[in-house]
PDB file of N, CA and C in Angstrom:
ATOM      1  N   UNK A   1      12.265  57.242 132.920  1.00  0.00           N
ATOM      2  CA  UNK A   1      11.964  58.265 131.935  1.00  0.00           C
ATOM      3  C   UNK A   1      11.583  57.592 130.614  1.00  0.00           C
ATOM      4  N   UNK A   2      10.608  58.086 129.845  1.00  0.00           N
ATOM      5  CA  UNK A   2      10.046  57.347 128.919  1.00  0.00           C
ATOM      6  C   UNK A   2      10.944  58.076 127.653  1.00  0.00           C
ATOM      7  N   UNK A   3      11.246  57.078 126.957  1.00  0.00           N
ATOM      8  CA  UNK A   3      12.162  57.386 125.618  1.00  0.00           C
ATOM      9  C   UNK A   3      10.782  57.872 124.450  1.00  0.00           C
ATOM     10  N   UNK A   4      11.277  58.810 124.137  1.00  0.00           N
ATOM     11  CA  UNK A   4       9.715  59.849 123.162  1.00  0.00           C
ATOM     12  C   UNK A   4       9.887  59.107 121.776  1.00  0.00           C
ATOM     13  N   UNK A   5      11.158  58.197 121.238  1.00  0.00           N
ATOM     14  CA  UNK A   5      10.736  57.524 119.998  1.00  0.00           C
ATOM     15  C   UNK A   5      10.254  56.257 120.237  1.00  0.00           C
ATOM     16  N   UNK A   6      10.427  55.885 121.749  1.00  0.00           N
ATOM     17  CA  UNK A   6       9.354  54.391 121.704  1.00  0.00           C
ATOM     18  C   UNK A   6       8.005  54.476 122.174  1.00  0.00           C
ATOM     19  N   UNK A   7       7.927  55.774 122.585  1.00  0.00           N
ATOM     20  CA  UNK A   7       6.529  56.270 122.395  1.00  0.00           C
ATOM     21  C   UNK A   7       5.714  56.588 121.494  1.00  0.00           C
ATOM     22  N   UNK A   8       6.671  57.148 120.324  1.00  0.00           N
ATOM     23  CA  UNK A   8       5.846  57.204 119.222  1.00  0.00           C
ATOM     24  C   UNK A   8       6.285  55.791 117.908  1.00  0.00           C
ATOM     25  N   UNK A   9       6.818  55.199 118.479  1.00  0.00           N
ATOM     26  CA  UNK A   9       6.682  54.061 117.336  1.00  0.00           C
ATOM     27  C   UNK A   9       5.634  53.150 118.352  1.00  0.00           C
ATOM     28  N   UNK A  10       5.251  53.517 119.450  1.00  0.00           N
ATOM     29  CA  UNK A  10       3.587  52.586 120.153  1.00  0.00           C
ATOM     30  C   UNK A  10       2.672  53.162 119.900  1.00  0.00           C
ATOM     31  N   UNK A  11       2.524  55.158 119.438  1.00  0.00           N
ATOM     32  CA  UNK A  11       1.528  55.339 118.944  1.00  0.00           C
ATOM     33  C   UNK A  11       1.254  55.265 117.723  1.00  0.00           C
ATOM     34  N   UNK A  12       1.971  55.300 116.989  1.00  0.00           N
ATOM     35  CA  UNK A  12       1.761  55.080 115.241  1.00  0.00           C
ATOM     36  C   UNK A  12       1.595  53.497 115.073  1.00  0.00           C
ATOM     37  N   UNK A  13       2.374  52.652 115.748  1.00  0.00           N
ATOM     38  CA  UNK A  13       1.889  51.208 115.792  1.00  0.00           C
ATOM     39  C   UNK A  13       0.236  51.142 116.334  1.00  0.00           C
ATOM     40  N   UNK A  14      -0.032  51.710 117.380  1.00  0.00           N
ATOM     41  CA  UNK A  14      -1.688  51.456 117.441  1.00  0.00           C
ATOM     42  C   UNK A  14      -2.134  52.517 116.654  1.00  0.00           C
ATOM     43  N   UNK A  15      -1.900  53.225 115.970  1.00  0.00           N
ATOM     44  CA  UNK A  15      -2.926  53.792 114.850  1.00  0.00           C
ATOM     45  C   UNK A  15      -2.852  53.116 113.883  1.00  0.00           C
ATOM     46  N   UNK A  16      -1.967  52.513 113.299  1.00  0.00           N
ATOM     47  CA  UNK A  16      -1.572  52.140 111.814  1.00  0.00           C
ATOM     48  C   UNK A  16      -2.237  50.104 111.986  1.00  0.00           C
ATOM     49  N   UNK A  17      -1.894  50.068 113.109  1.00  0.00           N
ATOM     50  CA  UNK A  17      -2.717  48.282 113.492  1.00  0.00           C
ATOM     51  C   UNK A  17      -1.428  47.175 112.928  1.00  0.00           C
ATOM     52  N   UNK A  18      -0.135  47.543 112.896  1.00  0.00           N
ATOM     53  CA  UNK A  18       0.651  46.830 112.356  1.00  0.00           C
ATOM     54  C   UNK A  18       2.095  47.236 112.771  1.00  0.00           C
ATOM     55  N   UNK A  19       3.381  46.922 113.109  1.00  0.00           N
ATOM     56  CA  UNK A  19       4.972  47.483 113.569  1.00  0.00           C
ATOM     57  C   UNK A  19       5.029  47.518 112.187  1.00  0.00           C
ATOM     58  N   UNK A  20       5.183  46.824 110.763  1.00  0.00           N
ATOM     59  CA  UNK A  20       5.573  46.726 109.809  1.00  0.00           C
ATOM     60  C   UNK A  20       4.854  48.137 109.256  1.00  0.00           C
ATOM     61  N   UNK A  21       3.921  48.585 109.395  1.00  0.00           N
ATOM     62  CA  UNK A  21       3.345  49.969 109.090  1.00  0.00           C
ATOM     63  C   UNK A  21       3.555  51.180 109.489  1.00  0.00           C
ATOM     64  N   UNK A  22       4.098  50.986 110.610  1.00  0.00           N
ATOM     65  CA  UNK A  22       4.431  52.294 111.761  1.00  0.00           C
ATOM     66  C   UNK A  22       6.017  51.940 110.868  1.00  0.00           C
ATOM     67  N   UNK A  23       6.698  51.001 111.147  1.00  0.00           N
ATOM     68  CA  UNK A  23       7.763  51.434 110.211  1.00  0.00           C
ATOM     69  C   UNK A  23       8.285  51.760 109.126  1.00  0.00           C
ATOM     70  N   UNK A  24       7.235  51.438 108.139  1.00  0.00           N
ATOM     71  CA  UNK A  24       7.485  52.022 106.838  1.00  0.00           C
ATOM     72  C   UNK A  24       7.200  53.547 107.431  1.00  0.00           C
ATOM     73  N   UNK A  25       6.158  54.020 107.860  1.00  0.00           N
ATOM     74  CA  UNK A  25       6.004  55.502 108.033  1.00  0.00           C
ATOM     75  C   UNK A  25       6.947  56.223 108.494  1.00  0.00           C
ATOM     76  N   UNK A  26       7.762  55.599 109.733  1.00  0.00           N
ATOM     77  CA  UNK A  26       8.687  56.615 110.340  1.00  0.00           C
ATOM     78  C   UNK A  26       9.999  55.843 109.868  1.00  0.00           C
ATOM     79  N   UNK A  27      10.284  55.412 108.561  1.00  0.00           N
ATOM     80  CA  UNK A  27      11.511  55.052 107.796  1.00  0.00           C
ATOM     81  C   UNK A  27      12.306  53.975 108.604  1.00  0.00           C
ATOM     82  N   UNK A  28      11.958  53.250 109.459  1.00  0.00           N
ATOM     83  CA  UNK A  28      12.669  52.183 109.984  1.00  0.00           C
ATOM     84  C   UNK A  28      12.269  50.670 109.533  1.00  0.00           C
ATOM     85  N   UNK A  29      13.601  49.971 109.994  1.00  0.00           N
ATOM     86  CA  UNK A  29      12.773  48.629 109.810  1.00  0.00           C
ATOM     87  C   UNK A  29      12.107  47.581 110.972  1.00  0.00           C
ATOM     88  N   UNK A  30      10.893  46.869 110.590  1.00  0.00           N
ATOM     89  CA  UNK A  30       9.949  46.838 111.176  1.00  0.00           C
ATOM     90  C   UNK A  30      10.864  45.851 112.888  1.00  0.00           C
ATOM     91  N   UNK A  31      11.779  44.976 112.630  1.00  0.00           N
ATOM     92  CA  UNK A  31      12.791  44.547 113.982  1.00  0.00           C
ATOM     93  C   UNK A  31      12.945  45.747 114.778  1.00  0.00           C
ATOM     94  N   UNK A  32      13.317  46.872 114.640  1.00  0.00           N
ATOM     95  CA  UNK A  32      13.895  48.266 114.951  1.00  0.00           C
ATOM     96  C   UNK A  32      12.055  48.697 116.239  1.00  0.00           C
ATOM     97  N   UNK A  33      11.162  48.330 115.001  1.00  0.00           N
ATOM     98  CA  UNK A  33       9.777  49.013 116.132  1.00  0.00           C
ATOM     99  C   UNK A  33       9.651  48.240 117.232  1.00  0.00           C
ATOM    100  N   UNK A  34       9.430  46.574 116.463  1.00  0.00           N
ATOM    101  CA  UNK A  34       8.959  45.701 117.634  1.00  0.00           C
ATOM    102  C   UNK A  34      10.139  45.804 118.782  1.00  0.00           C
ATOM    103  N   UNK A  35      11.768  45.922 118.601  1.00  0.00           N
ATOM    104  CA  UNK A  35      12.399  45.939 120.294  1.00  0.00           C
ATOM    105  C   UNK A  35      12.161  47.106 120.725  1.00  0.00           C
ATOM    106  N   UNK A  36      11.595  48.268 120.085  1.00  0.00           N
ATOM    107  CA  UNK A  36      11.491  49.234 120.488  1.00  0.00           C
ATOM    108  C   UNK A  36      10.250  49.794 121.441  1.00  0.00           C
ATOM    109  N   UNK A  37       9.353  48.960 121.112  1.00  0.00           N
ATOM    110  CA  UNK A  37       7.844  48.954 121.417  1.00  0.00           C
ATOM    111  C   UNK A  37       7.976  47.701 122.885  1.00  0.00           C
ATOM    112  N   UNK A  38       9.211  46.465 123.076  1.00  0.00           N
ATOM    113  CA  UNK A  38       9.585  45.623 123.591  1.00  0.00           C
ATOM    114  C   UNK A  38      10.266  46.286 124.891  1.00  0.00           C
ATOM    115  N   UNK A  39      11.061  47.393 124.604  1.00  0.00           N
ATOM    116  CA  UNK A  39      11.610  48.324 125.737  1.00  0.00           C
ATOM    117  C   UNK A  39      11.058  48.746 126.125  1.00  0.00           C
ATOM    118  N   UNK A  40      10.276  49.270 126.213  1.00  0.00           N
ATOM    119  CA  UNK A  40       8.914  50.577 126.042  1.00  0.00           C
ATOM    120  C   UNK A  40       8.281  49.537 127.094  1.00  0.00           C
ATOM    121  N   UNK A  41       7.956  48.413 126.707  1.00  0.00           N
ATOM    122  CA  UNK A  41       6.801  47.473 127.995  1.00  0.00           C
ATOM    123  C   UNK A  41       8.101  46.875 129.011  1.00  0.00           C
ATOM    124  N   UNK A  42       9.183  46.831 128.741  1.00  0.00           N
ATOM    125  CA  UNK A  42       9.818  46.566 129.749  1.00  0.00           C
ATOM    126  C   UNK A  42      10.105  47.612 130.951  1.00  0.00           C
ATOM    127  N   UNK A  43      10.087  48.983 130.246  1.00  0.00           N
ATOM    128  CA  UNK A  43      10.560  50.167 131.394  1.00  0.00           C
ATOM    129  C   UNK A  43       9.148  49.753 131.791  1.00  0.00           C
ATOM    130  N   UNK A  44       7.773  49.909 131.288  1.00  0.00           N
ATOM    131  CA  UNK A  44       6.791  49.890 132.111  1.00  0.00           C
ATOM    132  C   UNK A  44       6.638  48.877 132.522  1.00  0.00           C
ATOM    133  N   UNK A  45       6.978  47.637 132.559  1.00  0.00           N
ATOM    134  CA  UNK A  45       7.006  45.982 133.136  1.00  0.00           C
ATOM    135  C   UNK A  45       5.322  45.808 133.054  1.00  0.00           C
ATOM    136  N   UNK A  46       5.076  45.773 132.063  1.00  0.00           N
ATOM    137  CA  UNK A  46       3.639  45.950 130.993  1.00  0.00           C
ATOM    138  C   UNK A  46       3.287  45.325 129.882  1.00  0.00           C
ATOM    139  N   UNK A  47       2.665  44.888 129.416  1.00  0.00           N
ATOM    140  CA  UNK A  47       2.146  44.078 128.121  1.00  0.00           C
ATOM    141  C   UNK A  47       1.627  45.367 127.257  1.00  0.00           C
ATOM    142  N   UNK A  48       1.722  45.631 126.279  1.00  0.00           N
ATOM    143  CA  UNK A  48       0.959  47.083 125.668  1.00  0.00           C
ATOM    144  C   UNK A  48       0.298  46.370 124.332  1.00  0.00           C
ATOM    145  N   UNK A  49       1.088  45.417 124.045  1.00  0.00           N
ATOM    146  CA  UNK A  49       0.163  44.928 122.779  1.00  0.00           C
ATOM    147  C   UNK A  49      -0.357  42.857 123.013  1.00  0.00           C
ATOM    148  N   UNK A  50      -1.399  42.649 122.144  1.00  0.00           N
ATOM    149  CA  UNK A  50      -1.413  41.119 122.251  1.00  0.00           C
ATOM    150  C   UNK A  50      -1.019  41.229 121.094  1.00  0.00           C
ATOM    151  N   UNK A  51      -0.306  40.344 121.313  1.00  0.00           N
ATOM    152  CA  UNK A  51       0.700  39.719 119.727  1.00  0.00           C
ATOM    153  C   UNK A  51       0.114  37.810 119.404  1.00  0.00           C
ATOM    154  N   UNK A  52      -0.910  37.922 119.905  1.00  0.00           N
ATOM    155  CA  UNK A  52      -1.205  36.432 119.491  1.00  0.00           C
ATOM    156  C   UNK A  52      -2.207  36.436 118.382  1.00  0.00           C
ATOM    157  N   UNK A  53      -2.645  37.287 118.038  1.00  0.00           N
ATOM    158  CA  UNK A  53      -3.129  36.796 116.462  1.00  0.00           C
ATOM    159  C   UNK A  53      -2.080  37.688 114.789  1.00  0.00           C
ATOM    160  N   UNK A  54      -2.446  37.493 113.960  1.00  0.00           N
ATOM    161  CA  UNK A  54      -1.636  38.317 113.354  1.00  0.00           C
ATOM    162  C   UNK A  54      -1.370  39.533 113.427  1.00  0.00           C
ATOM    163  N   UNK A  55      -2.186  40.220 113.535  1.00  0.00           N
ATOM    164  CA  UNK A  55      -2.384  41.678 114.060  1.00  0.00           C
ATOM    165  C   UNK A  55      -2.545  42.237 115.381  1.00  0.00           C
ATOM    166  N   UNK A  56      -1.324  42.738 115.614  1.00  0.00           N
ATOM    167  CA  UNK A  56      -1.574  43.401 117.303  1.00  0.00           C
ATOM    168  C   UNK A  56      -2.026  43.947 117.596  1.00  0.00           C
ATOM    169  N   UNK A  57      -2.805  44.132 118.814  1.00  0.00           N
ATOM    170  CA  UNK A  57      -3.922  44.553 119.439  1.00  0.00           C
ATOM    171  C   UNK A  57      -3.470  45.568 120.928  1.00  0.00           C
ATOM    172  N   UNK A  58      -4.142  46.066 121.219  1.00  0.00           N
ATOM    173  CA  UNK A  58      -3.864  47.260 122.271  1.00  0.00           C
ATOM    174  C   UNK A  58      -5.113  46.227 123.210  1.00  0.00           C
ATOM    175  N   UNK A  59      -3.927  45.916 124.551  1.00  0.00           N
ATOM    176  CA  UNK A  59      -4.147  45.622 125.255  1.00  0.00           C
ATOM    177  C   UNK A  59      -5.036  46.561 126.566  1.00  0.00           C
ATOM    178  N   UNK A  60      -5.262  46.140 127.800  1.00  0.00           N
ATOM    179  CA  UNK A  60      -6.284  47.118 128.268  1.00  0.00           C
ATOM    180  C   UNK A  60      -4.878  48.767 128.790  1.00  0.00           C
ATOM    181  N   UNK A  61      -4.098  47.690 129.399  1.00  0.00           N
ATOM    182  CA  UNK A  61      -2.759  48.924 129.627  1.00  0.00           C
ATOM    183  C   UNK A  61      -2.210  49.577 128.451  1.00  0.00           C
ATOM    184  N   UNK A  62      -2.506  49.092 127.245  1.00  0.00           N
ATOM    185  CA  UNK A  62      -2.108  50.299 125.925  1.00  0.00           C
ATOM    186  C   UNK A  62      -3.109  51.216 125.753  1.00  0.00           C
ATOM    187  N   UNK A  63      -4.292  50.288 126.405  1.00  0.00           N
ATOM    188  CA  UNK A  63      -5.607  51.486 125.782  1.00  0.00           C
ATOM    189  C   UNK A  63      -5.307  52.526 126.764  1.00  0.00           C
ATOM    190  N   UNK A  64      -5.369  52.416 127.978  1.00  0.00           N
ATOM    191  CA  UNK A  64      -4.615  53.289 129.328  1.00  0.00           C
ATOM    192  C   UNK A  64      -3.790  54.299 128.729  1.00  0.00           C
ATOM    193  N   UNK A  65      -2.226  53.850 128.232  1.00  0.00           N
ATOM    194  CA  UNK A  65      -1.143  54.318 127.970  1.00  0.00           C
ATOM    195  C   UNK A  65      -1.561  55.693 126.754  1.00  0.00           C
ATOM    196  N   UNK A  66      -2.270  54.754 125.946  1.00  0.00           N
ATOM    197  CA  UNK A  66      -2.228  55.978 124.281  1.00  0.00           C
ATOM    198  C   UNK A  66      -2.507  56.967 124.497  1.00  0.00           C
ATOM    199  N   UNK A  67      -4.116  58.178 125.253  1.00  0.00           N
ATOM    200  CA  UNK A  67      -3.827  59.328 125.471  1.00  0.00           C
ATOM    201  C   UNK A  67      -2.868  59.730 126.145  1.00  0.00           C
ATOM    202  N   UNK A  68      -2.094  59.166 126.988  1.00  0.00           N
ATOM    203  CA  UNK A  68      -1.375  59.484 127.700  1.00  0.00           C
ATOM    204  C   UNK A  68       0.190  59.992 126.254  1.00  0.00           C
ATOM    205  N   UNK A  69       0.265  59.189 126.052  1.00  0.00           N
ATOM    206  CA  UNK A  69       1.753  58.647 124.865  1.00  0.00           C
ATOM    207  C   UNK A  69       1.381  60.167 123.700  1.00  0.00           C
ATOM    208  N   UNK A  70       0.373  59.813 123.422  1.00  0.00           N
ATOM    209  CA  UNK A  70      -0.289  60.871 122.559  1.00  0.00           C
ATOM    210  C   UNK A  70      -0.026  62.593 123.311  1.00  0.00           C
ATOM    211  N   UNK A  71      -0.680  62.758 124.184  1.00  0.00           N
ATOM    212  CA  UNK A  71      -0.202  64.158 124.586  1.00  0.00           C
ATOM    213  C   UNK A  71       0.741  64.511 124.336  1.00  0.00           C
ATOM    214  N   UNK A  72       1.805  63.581 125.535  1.00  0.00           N
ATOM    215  CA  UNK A  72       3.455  63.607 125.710  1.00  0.00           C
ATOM    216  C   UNK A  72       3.976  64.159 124.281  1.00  0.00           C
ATOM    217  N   UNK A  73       3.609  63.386 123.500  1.00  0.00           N
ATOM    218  CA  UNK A  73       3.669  63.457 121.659  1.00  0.00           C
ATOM    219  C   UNK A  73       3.758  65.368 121.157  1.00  0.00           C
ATOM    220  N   UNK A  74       2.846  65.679 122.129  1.00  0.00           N
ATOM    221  CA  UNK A  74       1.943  66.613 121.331  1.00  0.00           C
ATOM    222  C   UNK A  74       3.065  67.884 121.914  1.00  0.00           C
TER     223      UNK A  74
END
């Protein structure tokens, strides 16, 4: 079962292009998104972001995931 706040700290993280941004928005601190966004690819045993340059990137399974995350959202 997908937890609906690590769903939406993966969709506000790929809108916002940053965990440190998605967490200022939804009042957390930015450690709090990334294990949260870290659980989130573990229930799915999934990569959702590349974390190898400074800015994380939506991998091809996040691009997959987001309408999906997004509805659920809705």
């Amino acid at each position: 079962m997908y937890n609906l706040e690590h769903l939406r700290m993966f969709v506000e993280s790929a809108q916002s292009g940053s965990f440190s941004a998605c967490a200022r928005k939804l009042g957390k601190v930015q450690s709090a998104v990334s294990q949260g966004i870290a659980n989130l690819e573990i229930e799915l045993n999934t990569t959702l972001f590349d974390r190898s340059t400074r800015k994380p990137s939506l991998t091809p399974q996040g691009e997959r995931l987001l309408p999906f995350a997004r509805s659920v959202l809705q």
